[in-house]
N, C-alpha and C. Protein backbone atom coordinates (compact mmCIF):
# COMPACT_ATOMS: atom_id res chain seq x y z
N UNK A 1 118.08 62.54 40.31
CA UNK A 1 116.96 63.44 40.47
C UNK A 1 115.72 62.81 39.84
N UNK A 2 114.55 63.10 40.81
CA UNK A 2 113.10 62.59 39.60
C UNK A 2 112.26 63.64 39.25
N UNK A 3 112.32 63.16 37.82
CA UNK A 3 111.36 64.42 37.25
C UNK A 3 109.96 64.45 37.28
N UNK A 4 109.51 65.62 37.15
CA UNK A 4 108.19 65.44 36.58
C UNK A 4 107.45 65.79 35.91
N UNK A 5 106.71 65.31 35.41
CA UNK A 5 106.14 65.33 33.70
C UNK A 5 104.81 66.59 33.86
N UNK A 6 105.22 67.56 32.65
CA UNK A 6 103.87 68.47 32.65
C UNK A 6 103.59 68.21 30.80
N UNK A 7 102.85 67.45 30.43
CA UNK A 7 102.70 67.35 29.36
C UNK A 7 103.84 66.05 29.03
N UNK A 8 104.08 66.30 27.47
CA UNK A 8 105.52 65.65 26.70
C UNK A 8 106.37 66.21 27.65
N UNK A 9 107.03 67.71 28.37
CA UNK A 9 108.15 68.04 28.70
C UNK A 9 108.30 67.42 30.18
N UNK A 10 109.17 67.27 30.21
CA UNK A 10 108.92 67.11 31.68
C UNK A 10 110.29 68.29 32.39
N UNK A 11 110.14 68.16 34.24
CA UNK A 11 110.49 68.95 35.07
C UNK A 11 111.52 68.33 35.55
N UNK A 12 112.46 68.94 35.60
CA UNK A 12 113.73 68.28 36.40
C UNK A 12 113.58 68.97 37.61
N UNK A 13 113.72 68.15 38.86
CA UNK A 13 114.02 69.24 40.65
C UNK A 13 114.82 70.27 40.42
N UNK A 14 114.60 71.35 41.03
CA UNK A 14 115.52 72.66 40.99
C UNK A 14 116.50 72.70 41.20
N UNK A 15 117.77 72.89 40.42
CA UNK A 15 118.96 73.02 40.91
C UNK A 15 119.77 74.01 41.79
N UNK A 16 120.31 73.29 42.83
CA UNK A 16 120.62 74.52 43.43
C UNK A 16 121.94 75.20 43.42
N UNK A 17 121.98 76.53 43.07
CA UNK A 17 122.73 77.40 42.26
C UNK A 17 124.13 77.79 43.02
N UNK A 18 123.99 77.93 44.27
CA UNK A 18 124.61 77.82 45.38
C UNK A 18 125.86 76.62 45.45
N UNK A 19 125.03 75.16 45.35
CA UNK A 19 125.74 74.23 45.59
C UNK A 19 127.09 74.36 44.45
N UNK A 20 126.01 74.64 43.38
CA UNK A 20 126.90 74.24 41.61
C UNK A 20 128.11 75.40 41.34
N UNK A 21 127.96 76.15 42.37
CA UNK A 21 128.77 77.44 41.79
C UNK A 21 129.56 77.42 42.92
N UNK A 22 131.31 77.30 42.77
CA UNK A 22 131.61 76.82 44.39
C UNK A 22 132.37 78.42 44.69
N UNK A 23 132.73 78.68 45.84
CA UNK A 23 133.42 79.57 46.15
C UNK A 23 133.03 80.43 47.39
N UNK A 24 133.84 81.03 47.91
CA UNK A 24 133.34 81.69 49.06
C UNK A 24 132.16 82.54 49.16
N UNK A 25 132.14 82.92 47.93
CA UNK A 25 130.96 84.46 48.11
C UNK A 25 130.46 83.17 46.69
N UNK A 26 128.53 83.61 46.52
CA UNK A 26 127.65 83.32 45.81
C UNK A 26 127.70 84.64 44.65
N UNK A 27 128.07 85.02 43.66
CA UNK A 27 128.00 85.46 42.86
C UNK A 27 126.94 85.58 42.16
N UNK A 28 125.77 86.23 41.68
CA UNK A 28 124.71 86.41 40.93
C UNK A 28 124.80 86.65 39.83
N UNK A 29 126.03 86.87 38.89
CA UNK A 29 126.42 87.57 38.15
C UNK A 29 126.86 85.83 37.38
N UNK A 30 127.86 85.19 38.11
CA UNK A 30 128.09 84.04 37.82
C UNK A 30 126.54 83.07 37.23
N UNK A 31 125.53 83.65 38.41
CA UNK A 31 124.31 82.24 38.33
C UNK A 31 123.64 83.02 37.22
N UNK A 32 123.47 84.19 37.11
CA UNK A 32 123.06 84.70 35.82
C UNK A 32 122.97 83.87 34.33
N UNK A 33 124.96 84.18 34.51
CA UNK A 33 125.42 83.36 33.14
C UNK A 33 125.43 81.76 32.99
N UNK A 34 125.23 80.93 34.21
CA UNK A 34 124.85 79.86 34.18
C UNK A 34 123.39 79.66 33.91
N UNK A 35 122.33 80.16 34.15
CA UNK A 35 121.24 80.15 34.02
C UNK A 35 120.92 80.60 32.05
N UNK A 36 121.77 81.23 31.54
CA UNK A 36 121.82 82.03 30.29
C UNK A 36 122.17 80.44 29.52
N UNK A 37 123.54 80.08 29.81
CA UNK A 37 123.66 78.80 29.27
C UNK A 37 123.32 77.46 28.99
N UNK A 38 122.67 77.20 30.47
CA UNK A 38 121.66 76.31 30.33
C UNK A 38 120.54 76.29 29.21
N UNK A 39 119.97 77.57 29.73
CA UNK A 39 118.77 77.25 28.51
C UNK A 39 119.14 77.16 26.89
N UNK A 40 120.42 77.44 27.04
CA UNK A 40 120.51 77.29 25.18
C UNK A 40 120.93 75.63 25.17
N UNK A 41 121.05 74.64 26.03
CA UNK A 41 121.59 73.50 25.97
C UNK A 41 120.31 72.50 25.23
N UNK A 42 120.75 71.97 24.43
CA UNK A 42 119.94 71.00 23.79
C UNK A 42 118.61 70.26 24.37
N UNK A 43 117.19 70.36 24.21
CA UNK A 43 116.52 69.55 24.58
C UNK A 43 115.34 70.47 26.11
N UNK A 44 116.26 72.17 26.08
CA UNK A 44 116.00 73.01 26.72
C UNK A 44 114.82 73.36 26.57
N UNK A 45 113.79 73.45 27.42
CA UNK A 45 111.91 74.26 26.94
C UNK A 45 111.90 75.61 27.12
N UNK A 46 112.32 75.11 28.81
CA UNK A 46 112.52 76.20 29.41
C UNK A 46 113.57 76.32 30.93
N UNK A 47 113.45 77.67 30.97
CA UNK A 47 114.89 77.68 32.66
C UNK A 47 113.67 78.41 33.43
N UNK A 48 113.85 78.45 34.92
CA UNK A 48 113.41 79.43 35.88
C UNK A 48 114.27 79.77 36.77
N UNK A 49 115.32 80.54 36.66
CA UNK A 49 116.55 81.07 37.31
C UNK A 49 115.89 82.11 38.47
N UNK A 50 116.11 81.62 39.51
CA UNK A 50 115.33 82.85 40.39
C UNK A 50 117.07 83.19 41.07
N UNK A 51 117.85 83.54 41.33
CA UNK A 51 118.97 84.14 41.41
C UNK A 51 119.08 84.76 42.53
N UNK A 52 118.22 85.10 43.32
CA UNK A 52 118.04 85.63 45.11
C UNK A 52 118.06 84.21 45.70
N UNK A 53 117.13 83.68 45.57
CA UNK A 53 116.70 82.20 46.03
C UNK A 53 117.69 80.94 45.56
N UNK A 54 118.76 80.87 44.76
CA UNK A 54 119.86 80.38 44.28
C UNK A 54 119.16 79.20 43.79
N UNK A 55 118.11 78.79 43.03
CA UNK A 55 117.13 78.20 42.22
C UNK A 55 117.35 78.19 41.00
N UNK A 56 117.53 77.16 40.12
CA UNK A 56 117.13 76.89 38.56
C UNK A 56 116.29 75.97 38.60
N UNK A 57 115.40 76.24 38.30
CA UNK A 57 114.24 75.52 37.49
C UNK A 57 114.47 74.87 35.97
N UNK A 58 114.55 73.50 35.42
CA UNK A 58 114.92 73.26 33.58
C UNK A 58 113.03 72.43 33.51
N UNK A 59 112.79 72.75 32.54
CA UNK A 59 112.02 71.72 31.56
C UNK A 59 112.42 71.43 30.72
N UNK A 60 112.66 69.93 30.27
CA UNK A 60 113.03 69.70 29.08
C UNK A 60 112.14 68.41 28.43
N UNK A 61 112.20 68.65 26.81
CA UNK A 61 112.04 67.61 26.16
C UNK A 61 112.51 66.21 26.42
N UNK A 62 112.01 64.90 27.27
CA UNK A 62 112.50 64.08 26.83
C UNK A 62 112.88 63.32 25.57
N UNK A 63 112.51 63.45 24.82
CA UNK A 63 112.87 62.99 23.38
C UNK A 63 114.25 63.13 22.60
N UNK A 64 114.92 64.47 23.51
CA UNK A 64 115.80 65.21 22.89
C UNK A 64 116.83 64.87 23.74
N UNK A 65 116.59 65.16 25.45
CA UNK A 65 117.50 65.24 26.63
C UNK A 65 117.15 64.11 27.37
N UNK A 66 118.20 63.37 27.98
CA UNK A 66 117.96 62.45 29.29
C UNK A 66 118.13 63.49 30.64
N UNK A 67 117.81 62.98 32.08
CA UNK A 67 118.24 63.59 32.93
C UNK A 67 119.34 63.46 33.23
N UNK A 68 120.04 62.62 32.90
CA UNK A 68 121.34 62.33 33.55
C UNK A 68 122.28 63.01 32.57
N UNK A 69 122.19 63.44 31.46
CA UNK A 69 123.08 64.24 30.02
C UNK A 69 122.53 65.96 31.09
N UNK A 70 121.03 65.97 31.06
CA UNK A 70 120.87 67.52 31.93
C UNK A 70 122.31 67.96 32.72
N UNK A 71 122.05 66.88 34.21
CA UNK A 71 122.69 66.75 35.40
C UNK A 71 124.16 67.27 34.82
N UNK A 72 124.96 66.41 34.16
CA UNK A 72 126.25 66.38 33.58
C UNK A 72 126.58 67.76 33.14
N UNK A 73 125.50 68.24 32.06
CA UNK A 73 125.86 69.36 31.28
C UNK A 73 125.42 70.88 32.34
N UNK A 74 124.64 70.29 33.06
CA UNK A 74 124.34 71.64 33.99
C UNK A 74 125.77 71.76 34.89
N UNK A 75 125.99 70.38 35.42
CA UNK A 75 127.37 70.33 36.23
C UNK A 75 128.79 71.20 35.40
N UNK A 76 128.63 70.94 34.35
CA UNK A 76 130.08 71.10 33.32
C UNK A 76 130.59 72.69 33.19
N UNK A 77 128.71 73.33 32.95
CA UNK A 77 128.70 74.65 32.68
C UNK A 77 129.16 75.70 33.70
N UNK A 78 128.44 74.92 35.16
CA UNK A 78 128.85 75.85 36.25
C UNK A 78 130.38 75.75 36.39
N UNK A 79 131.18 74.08 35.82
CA UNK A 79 132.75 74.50 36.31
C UNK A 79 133.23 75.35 35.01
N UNK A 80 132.67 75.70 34.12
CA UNK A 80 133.12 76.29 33.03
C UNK A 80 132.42 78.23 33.38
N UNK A 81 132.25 78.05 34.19
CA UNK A 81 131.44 79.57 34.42
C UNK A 81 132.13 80.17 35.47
N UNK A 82 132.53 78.95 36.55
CA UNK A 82 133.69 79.81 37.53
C UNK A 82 135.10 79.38 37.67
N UNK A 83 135.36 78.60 36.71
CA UNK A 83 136.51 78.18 36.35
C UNK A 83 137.14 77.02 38.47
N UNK A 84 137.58 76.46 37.94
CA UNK A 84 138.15 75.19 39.11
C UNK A 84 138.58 75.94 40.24
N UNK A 85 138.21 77.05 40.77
CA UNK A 85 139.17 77.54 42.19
C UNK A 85 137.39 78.26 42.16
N UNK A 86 136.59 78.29 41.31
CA UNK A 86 135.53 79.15 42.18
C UNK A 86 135.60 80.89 41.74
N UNK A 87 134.86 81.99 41.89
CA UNK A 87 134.81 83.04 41.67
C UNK A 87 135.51 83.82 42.50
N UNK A 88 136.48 84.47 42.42
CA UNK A 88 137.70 85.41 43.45
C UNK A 88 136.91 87.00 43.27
N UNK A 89 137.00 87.05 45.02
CA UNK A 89 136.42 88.38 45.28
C UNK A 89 137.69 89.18 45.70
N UNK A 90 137.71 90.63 44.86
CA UNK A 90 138.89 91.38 45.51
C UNK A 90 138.79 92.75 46.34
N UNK A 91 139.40 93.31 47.13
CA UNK A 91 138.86 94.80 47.46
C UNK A 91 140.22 95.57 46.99
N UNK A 92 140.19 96.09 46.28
CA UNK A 92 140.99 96.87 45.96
C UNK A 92 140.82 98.33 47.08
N UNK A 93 141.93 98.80 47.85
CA UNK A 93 142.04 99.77 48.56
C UNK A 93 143.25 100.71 48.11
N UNK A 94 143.19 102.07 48.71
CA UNK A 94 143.57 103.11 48.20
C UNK A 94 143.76 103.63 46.88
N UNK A 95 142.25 103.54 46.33
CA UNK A 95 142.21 104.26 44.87
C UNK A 95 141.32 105.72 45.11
N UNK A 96 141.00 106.14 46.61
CA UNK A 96 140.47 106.86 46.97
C UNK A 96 141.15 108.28 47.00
């Protein structure tokens, strides 16, 4: 990915939330808590999680973060957020 610089921080391309989060149905609830985690990750300025639009936005400190440690740790969180099979949708019927 190439970033780009607004000041010292610079902009990483938007991640897309969709791709990182695998599973049949897109979960918002999932990109929520990925978006929550990210920003506490080291070297974090700021997130822009738009969650309709399946968009994260990161700024980060270079000084602190490389892009390629971002990439990795953004990657790690989403398999740690829907665990290796993806988010399971159920319908539970006849509780009516």
């Amino acid at each position: 990915m190439t970033e780009e610089r607004t000041g010292s921080a610079r902009r990483e391309p938007p991640y897309d939330l969709r791709g990182l989060l695998p599973g049949t149905f897109y979960c918002q609830d999932c990109a929520a808590r990925l978006c929550e985690q990210v920003s506490r990750l080291p070297g974090v300025l700021e997130t822009e999680c738009h969650i309709d639009d399946g968009v994260l936005g990161v700024t980060y400190d270079p000084a602190i973060a490389r892009p390629d440690e971002l990439d990795s740790a953004v990657e790690r969180l989403a398999f740690e957020t829907t665990g290796s099979v993806g988010h399971a949708a159920y319908r539970l019927t006849g509780l009516d």
